[in-house]
Protein backbone atom coordinates (compact mmCIF):
# COMPACT_ATOMS: atom_id res chain seq x y z
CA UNK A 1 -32.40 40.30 -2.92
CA UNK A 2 -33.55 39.28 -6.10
CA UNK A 3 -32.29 42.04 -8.14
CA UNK A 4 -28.74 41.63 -7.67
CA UNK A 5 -27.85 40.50 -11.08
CA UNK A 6 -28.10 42.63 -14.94
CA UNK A 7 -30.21 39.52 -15.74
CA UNK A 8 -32.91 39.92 -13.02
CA UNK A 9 -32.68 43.72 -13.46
CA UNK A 10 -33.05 43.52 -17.18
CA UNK A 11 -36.27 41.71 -16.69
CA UNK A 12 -37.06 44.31 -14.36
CA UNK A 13 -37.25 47.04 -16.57
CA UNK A 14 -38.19 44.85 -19.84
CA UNK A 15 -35.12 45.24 -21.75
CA UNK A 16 -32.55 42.59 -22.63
CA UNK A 17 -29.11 42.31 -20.81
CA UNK A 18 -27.01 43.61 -23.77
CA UNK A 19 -28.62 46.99 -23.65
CA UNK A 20 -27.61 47.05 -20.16
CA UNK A 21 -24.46 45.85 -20.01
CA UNK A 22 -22.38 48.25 -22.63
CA UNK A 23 -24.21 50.79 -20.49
CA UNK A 24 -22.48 49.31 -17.13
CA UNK A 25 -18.38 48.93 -17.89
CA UNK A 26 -17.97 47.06 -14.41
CA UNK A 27 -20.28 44.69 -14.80
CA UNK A 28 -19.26 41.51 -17.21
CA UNK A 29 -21.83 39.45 -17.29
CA UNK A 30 -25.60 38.99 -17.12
CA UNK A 31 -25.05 36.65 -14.01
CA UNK A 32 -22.46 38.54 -12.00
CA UNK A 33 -23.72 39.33 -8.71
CA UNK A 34 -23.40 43.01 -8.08
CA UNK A 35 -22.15 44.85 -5.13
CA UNK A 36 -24.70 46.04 -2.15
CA UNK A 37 -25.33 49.80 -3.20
CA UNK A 38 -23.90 49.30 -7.03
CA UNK A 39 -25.34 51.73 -9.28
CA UNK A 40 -27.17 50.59 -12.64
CA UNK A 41 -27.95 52.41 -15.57
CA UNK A 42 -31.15 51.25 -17.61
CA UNK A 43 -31.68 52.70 -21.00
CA UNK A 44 -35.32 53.38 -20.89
CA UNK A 45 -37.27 55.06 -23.25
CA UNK A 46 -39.06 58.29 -22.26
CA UNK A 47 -42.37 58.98 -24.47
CA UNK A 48 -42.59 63.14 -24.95
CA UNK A 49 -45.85 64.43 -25.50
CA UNK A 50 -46.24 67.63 -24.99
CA UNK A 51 -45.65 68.35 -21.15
CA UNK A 52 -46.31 64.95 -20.72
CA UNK A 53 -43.24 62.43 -20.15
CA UNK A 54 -43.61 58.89 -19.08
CA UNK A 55 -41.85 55.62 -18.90
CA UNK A 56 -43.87 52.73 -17.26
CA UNK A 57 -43.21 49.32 -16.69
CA UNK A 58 -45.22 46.63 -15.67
CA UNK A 59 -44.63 44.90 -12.52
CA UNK A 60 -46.75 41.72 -11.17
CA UNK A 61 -47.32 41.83 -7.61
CA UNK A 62 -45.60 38.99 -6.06
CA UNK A 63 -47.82 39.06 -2.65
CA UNK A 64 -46.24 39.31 0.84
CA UNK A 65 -45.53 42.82 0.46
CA UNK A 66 -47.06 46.31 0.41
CA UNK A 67 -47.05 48.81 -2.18
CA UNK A 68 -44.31 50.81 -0.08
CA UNK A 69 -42.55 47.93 -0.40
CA UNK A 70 -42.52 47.74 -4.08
CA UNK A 71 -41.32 51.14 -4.62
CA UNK A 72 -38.81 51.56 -1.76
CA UNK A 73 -37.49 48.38 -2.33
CA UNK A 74 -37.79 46.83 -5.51
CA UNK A 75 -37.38 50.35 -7.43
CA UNK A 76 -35.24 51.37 -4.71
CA UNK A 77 -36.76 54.89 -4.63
CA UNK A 78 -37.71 55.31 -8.39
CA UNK A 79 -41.35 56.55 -7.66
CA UNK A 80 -43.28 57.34 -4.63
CA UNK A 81 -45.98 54.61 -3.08
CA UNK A 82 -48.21 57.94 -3.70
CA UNK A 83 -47.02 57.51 -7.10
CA UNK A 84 -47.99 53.92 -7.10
CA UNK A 85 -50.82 53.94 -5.89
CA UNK A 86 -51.97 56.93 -7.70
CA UNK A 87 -51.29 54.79 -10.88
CA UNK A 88 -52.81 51.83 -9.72
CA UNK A 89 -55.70 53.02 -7.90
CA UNK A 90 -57.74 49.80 -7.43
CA UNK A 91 -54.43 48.58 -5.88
CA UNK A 92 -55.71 49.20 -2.20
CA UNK A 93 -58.44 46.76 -2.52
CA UNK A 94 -58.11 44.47 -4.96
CA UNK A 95 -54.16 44.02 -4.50
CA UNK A 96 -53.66 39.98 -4.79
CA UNK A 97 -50.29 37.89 -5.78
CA UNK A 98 -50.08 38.00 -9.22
CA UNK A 99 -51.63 41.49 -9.69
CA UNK A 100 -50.49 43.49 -12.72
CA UNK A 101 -48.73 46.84 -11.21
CA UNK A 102 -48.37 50.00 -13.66
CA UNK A 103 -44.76 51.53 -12.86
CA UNK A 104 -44.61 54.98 -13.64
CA UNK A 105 -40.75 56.18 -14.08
CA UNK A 106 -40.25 59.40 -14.00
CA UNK A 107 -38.48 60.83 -16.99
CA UNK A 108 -37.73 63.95 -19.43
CA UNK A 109 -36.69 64.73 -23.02
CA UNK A 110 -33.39 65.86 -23.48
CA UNK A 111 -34.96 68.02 -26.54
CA UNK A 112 -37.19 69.86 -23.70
CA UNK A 113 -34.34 71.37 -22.18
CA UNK A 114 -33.71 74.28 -24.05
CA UNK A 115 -30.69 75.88 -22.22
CA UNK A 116 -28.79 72.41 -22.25
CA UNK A 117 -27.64 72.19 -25.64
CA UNK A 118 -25.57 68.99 -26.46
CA UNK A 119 -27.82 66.99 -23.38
CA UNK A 120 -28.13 63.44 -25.06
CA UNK A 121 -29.45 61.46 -21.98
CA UNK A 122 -31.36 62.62 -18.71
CA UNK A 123 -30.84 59.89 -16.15
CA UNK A 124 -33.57 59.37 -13.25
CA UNK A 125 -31.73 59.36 -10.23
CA UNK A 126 -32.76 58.80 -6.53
CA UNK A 127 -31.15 61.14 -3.94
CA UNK A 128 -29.69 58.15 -1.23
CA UNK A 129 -28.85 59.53 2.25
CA UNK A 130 -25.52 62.00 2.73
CA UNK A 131 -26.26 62.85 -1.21
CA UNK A 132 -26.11 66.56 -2.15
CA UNK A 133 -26.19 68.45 -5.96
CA UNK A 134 -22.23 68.53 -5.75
CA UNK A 135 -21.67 65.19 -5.13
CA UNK A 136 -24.31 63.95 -7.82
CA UNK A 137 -22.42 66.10 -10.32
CA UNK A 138 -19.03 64.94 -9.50
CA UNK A 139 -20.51 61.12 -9.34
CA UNK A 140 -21.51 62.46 -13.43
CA UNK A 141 -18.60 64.60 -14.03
CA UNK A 142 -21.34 67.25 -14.72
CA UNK A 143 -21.58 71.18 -13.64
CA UNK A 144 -23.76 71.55 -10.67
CA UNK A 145 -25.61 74.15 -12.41
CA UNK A 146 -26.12 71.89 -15.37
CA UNK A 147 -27.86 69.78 -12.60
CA UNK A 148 -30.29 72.47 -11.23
CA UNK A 149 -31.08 73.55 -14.11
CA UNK A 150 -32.32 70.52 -15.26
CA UNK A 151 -34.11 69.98 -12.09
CA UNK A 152 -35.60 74.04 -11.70
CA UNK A 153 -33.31 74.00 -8.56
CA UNK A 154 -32.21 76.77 -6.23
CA UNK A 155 -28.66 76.43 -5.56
CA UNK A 156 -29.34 76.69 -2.02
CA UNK A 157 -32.72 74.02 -2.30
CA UNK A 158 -32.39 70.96 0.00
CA UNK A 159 -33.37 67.93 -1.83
CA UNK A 160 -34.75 64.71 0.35
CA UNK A 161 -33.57 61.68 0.16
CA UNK A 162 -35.97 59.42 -1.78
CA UNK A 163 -36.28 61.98 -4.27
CA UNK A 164 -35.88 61.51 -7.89
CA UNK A 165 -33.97 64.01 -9.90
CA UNK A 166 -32.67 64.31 -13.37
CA UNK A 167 -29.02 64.31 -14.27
CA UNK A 168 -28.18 65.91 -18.08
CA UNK A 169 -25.88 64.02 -19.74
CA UNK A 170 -23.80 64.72 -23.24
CA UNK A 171 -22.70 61.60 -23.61
């Protein structure tokens, strides 16, 4: 409920809301409410250290709600509560309103792909019910074998819902 807006989201993720909204054509302004089930892209910055890639935000803990809560609902899928809590590990008993919460996005480096030449951008993306690689790539207007590569996919793999995968993206 509170997220329904670049401005809100932009806070969200720490950046301002014109890096979000050239990213978003159908959204005009910071303060238009978006549509239930609106996709949103967020430039965020990956860090690449070796095998290591991370993007974390912080999130304070607003109280009344669990950490399944905060990433099912508020990063609508983004990371696992495993994930959450794995990053936060005092979380489980010293959780109180007002908590700082490390968010760890996952992420990739474009340059770390090295069959994907020309891949500019790798967005995170959470597999949502009745989703499927060939819809994804047609929702991109990407190969579906661009998008298993990137993801060390089987064609014939079944992906969950609530699963985050990376789409390539040229442009």
């Amino acid at each position: 409920e509170k997220f329904q807006n670049v401005a809100n989201i932009s806070s969200l993720f720490n950046v301002t809301p014109e890096e979000l909204l050239p990213k978003n054509n159908a959204i005009s302004s910071s303060f238009q409410n978006l549509e239930p089930g609106m996709e949103v892209l967020v430039p965020i910055v990956c860090s690449c250290i070796e095998q290591f890639y991370e993007a974390n935000v912080n999130y304070i803990f607003p109280g009344s709600m669990t950490l399944e809560n905060v990433s099912c609902g508020v990063f609508e899928g983004l990371l696992k509560s495993i994930t959450l809590i794995e990053a936060n590990p005092s979380a489980n008993t010293t959780l109180q309103v007002g908590s700082m919460l490390q968010i760890p996005l996952k992420c990739a480096c474009p340059e770390k792909l090295s069959s994907n030449v020309g891949v500019r951008y790798l967005v995170t993306y959470p597999f949502i019910e009745n989703d499927n690689p060939n819809k994804v790539s047609k929702k991109f207007s990407i190969p579906v074998g661009d998008l298993l590569e990137a993801n060390h996919l089987d064609p014939l793999a079944t992906v969950y819902p609530q699963t985050t995968i990376l789409v390539p993206l040229k442009s």
